[in-house]
Protein backbone atom coordinates (compact mmCIF):
# COMPACT_ATOMS: atom_id res chain seq x y z
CA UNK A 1 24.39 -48.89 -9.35
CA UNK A 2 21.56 -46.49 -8.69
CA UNK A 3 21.65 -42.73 -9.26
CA UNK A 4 19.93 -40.03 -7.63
CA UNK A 5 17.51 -38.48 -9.55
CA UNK A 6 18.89 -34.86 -10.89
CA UNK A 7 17.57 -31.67 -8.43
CA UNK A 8 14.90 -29.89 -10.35
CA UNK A 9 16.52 -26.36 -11.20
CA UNK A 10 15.47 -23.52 -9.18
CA UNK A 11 16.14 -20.26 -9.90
CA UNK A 12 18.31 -17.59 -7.30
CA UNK A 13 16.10 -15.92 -4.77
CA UNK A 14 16.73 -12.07 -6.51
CA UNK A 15 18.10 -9.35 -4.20
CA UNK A 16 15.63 -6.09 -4.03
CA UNK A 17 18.19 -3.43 -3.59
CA UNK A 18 17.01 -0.33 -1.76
CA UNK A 19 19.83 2.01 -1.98
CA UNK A 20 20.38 1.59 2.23
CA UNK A 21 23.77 1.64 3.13
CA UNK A 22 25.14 -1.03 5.45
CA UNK A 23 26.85 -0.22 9.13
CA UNK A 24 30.13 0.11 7.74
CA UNK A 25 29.15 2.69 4.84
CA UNK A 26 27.29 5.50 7.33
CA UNK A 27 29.24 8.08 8.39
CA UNK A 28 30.81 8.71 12.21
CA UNK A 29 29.72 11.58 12.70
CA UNK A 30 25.75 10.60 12.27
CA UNK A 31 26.58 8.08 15.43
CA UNK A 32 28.27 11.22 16.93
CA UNK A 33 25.03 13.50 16.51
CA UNK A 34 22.77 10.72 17.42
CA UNK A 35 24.32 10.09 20.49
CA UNK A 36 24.49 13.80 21.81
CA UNK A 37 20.63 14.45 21.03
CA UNK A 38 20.02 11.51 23.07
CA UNK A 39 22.20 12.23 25.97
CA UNK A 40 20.42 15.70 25.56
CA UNK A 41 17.14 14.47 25.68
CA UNK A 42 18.13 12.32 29.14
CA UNK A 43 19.07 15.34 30.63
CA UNK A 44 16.20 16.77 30.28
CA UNK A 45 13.96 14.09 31.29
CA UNK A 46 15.72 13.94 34.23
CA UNK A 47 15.82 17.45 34.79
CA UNK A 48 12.00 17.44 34.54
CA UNK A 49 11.39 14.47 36.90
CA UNK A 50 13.61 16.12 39.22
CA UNK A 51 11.68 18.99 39.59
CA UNK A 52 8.76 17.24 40.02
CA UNK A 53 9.50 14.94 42.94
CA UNK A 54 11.27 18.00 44.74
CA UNK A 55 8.20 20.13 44.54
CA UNK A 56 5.77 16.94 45.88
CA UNK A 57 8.61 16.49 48.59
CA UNK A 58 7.72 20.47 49.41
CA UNK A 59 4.32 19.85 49.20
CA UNK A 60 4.48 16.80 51.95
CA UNK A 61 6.04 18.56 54.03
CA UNK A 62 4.00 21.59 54.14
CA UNK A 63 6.34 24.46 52.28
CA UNK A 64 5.03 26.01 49.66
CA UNK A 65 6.17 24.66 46.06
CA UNK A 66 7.22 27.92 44.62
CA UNK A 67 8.20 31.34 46.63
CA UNK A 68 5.17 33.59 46.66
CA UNK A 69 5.68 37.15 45.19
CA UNK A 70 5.89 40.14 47.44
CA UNK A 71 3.37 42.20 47.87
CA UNK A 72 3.36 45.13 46.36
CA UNK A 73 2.95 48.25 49.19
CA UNK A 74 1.01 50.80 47.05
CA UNK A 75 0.53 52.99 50.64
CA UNK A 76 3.93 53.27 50.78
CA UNK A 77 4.17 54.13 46.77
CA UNK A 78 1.60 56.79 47.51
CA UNK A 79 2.96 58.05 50.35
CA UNK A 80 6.64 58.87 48.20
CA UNK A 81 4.86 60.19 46.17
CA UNK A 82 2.91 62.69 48.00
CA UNK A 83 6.46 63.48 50.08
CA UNK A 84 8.06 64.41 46.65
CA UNK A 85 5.27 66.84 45.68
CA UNK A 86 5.80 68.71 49.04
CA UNK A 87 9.08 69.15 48.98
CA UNK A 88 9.62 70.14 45.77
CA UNK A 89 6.28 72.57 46.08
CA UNK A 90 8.15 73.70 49.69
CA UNK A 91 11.30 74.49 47.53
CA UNK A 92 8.54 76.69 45.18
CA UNK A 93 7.00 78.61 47.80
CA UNK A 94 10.08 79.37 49.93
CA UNK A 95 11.99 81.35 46.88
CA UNK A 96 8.83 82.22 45.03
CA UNK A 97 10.23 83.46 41.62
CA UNK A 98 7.00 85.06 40.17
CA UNK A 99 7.41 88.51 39.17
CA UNK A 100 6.01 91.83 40.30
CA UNK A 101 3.40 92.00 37.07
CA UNK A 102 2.54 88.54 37.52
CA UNK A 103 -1.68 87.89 37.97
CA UNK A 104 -2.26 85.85 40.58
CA UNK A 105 -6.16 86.92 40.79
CA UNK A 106 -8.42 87.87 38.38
CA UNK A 107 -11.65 88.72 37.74
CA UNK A 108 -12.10 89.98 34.60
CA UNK A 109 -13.89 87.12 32.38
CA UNK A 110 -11.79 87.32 29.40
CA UNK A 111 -8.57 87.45 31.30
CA UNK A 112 -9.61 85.02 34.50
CA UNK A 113 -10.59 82.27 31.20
CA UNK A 114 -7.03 83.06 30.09
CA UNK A 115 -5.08 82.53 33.45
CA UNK A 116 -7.11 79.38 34.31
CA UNK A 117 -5.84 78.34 31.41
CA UNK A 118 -2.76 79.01 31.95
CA UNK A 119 -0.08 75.87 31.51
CA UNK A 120 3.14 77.16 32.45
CA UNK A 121 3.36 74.49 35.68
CA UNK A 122 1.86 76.72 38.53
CA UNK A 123 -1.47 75.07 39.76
CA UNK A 124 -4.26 77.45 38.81
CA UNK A 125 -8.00 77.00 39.34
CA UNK A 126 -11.19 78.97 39.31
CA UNK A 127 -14.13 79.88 42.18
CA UNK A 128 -16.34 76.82 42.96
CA UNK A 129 -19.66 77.18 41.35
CA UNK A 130 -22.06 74.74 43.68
CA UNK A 131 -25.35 73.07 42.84
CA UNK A 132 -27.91 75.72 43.06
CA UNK A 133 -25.91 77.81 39.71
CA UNK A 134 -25.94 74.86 37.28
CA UNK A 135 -29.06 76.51 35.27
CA UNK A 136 -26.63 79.70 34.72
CA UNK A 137 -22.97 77.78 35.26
CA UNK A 138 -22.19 78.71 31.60
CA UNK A 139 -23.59 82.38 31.96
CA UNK A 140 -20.48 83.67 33.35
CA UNK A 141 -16.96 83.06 34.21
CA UNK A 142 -15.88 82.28 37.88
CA UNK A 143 -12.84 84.29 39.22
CA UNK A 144 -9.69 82.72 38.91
CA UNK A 145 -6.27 82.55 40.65
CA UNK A 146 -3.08 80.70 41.57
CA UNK A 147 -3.43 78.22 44.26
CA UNK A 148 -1.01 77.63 46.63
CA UNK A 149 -1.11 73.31 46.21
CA UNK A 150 0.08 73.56 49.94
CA UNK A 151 -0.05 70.72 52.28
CA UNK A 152 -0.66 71.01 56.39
CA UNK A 153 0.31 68.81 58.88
CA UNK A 154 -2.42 65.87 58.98
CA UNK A 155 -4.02 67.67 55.57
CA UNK A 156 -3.87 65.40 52.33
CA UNK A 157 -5.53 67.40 50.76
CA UNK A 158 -4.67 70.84 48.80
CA UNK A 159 -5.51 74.27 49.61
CA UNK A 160 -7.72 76.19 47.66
CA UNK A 161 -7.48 79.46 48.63
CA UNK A 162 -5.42 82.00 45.91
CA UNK A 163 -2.05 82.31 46.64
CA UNK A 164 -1.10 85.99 46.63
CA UNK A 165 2.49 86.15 48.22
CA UNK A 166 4.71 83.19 49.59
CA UNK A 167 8.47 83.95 50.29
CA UNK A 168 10.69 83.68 53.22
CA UNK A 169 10.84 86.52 55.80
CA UNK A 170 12.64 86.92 58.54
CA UNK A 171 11.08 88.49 61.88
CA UNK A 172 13.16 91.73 63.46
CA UNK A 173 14.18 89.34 65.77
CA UNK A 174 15.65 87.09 63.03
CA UNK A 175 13.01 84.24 62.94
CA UNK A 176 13.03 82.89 59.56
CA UNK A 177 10.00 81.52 58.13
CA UNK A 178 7.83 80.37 54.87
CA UNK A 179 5.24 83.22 55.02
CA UNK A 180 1.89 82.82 53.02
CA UNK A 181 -0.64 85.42 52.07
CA UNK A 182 -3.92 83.92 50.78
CA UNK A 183 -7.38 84.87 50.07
CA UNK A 184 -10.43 82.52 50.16
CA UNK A 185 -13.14 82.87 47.58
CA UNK A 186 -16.54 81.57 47.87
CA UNK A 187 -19.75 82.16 45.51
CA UNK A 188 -22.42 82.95 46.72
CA UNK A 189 -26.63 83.30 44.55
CA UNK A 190 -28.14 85.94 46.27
CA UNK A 191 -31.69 86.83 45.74
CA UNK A 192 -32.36 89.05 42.30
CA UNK A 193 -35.31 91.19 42.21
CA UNK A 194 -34.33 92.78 39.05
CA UNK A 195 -32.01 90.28 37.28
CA UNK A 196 -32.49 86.48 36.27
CA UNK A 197 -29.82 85.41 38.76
CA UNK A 198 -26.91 87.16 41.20
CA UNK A 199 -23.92 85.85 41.77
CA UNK A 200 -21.75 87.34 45.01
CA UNK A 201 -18.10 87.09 45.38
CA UNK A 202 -17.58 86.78 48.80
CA UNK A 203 -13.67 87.34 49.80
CA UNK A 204 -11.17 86.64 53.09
CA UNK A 205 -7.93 87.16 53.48
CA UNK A 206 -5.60 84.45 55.13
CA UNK A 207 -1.93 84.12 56.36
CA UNK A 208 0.18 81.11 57.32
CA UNK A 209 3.40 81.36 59.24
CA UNK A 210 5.35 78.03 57.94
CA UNK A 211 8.47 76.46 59.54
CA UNK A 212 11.47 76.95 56.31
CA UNK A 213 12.12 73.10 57.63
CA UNK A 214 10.33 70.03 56.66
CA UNK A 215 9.71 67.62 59.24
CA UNK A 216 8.57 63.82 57.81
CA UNK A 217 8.08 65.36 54.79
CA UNK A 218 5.23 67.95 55.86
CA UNK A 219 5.49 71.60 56.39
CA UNK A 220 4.75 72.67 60.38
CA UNK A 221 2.47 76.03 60.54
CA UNK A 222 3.13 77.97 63.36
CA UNK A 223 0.83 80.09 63.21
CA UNK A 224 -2.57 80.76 60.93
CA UNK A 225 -5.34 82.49 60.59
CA UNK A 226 -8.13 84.66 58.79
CA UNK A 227 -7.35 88.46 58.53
CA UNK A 228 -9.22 91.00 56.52
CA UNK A 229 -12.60 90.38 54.99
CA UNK A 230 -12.96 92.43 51.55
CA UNK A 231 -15.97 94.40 50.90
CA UNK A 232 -17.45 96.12 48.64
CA UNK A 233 -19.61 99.43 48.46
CA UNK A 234 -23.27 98.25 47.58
CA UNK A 235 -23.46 95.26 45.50
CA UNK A 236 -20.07 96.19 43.61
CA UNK A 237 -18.84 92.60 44.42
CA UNK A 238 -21.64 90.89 43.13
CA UNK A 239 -22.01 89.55 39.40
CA UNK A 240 -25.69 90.08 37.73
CA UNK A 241 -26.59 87.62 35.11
CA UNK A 242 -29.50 89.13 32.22
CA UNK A 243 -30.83 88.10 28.90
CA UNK A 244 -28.97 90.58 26.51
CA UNK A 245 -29.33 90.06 22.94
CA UNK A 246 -30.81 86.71 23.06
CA UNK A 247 -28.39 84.91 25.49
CA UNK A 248 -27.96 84.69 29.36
CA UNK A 249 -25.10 86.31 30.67
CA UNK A 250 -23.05 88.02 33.15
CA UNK A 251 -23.74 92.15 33.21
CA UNK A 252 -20.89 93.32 35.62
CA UNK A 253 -19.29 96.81 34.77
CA UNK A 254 -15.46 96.13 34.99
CA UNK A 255 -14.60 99.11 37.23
CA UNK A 256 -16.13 96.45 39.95
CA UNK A 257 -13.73 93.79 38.69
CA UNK A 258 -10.68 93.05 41.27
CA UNK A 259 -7.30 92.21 40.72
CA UNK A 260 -4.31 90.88 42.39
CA UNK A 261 -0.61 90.58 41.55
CA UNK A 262 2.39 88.58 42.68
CA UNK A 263 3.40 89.95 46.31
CA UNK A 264 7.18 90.96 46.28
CA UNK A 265 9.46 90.67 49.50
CA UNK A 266 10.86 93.92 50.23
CA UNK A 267 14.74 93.92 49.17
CA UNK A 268 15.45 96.55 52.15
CA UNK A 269 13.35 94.74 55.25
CA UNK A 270 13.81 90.77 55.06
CA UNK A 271 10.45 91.06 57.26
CA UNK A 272 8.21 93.22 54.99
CA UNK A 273 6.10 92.42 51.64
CA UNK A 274 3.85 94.27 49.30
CA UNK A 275 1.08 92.66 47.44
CA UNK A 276 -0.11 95.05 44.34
CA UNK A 277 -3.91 95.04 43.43
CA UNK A 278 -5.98 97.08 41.02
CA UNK A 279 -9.79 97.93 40.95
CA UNK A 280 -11.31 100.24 38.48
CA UNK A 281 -8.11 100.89 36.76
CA UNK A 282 -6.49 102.21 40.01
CA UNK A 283 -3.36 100.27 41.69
CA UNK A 284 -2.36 100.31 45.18
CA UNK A 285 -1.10 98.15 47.66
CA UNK A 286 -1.23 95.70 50.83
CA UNK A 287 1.69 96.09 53.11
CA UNK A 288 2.70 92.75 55.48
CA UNK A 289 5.12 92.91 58.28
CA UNK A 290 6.39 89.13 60.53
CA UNK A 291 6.61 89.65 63.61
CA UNK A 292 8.92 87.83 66.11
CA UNK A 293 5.93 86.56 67.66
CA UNK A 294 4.94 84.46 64.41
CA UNK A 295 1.87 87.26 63.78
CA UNK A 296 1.54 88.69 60.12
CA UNK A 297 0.48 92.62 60.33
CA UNK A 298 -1.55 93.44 56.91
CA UNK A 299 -2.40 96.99 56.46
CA UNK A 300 -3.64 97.93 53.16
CA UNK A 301 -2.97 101.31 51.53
CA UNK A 302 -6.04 101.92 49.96
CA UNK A 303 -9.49 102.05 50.89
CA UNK A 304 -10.41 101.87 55.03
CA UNK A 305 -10.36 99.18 57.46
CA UNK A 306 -12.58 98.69 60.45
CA UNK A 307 -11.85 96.03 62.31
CA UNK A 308 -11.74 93.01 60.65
CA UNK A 309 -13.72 94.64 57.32
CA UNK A 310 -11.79 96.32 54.66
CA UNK A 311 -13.60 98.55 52.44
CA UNK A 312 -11.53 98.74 49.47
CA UNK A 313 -12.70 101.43 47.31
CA UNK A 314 -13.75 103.55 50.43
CA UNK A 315 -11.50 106.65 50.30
CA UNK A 316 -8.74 107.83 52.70
């Protein structure tokens, strides 16, 4: 009887044991977490492709893939913005709080640098200087005053004239209205046959007889126009500019120097103003009547008028 030879002996194949769990060892709540982030992840995959075949589908058929933004209408921005100013500036003028001691024009250097300087929200500015004064611009100190910051009908821009009364009157015949008093104020270099350089101040008075009602957010004027032109004996209104004690500057004795304060409606006569000015240390007045015919009477208490030409420091 023959035997099988004996199987050599082999050794068992040794496990390597990594420390991995099997299936039935992990947690549920791993297979819980793993599915959500994946269902997550779908979502937004699909979300994505979505998007993207909806906006070629646009695109085919000629709309535009995403809204455009609307334009922005910086006219119109502008424009309520410029409407604001006037009324609020109409609600100024028309009950024009400035009282009776208030300068509104001045002329005097140290005092016009301090009212152009002024900051307390009324719009105050200073004489143009043009071209031909730039070599002596810094040798003296322009007149200053209160602007009215008015706007006309079909005018954007505004007014520079000093502001030297604005209220509301009302006419004899009971005509209310915004009633301005102004006073344009050029410089002028004159010829100088004895100084470096002349500067005149050359001076008109103005009125404007203002509907009290806006309408599209301008004021209507009635009624305007140029009244008395302001002169001065000799060359009183005129500034000299000299070397004195090494530097260029302005010579002008201040009894020539002209001043203007706040007009003041008349408490007794809802149709009559005064306007108080002082020159050479003397005060007196302008008187201003409305009349039912939108006209503004100005007849000044001082000095003499001819015609259109008032001589103010001519005596009575």
């Amino acid at each position: 009887m023959n035997q099988e030879p004996p199987t050599p002996f082999q050794p068992p194949v040794p496990v390597m044991d990594y420390d991995t769990p099997r299936a039935d060892q992990v947690p549920r709540r791993r297979y819980v977490a793993a599915i959500v982030i994946a269902a997550v992840l779908a979502a937004l995959l699909l979300a994505v492709l979505g998007l993207r075949t909806v906006r070629q589908v646009r695109v085919a058929a000629g709309a535009p893939a995403t809204p455009a933004p609307a334009p922005v209408n910086v006219a119109a921005q502008v424009q309520s913005m410029r409407d604001s100013a006037v009324e609020r500036r109409l609600a100024e003028l028309l009950n024009n709080r400035l009282g009776p001691q208030t300068i509104v024009y001045e002329e005097e250097p140290v005092a016009a640098r301090r009212l152009r300087g002024d900051s307390s929200g009324v719009i105050n500015q200073q004489a143009e200087r043009d071209a031909n004064m730039i070599p002596f611009w810094d040798a003296f100190v322009p007149p200053a005053y209160r602007a009215s910051g008015f706007w006309e009908t079909g005018v954007t821009n505004a007014s520079h004239d000093a502001l030297l009364f604005a209220h509301t009157l009302t006419s004899p015949g009971g005509n209310a209205r915004l009633v301005m008093l102004e006073m344009e104020v050029k410089l002028a270099p004159v010829t100088a046959p004895k100084d470096e350089h002349r500067v005149a101040i050359n001076r008109q008075l103005k009125y404007r007889i203002c509907d009290t009602n806006p309408s599209a957010n301008t004021v209507p004027v009635l009624r305007s126009g140029k009244s008395l032109r302001i002169v001065q004996e000799g060359d009183h209104n005129v500034i000299p500019i000299k070397w004195i004690d090494g530097s260029l500057r302005a010579a002008r004795p201040k009894e020539y120097e002209l001043r203007f304060f706040a007009g003041q409606p008349d408490p007794k006569d809802a149709s009559h103003f005064t306007v108080e000015y002082e020159l050479g240390g003397v005060k007196n007045f302008i008187d201003g009547w409305l009349t039912d015919d939108d006209y503004l009477r100005i007849a000044p208490r001082g000095g003499q008028v001819d015609k259109s030409v008032w001589r103010i420091e001519a005596a009575k």
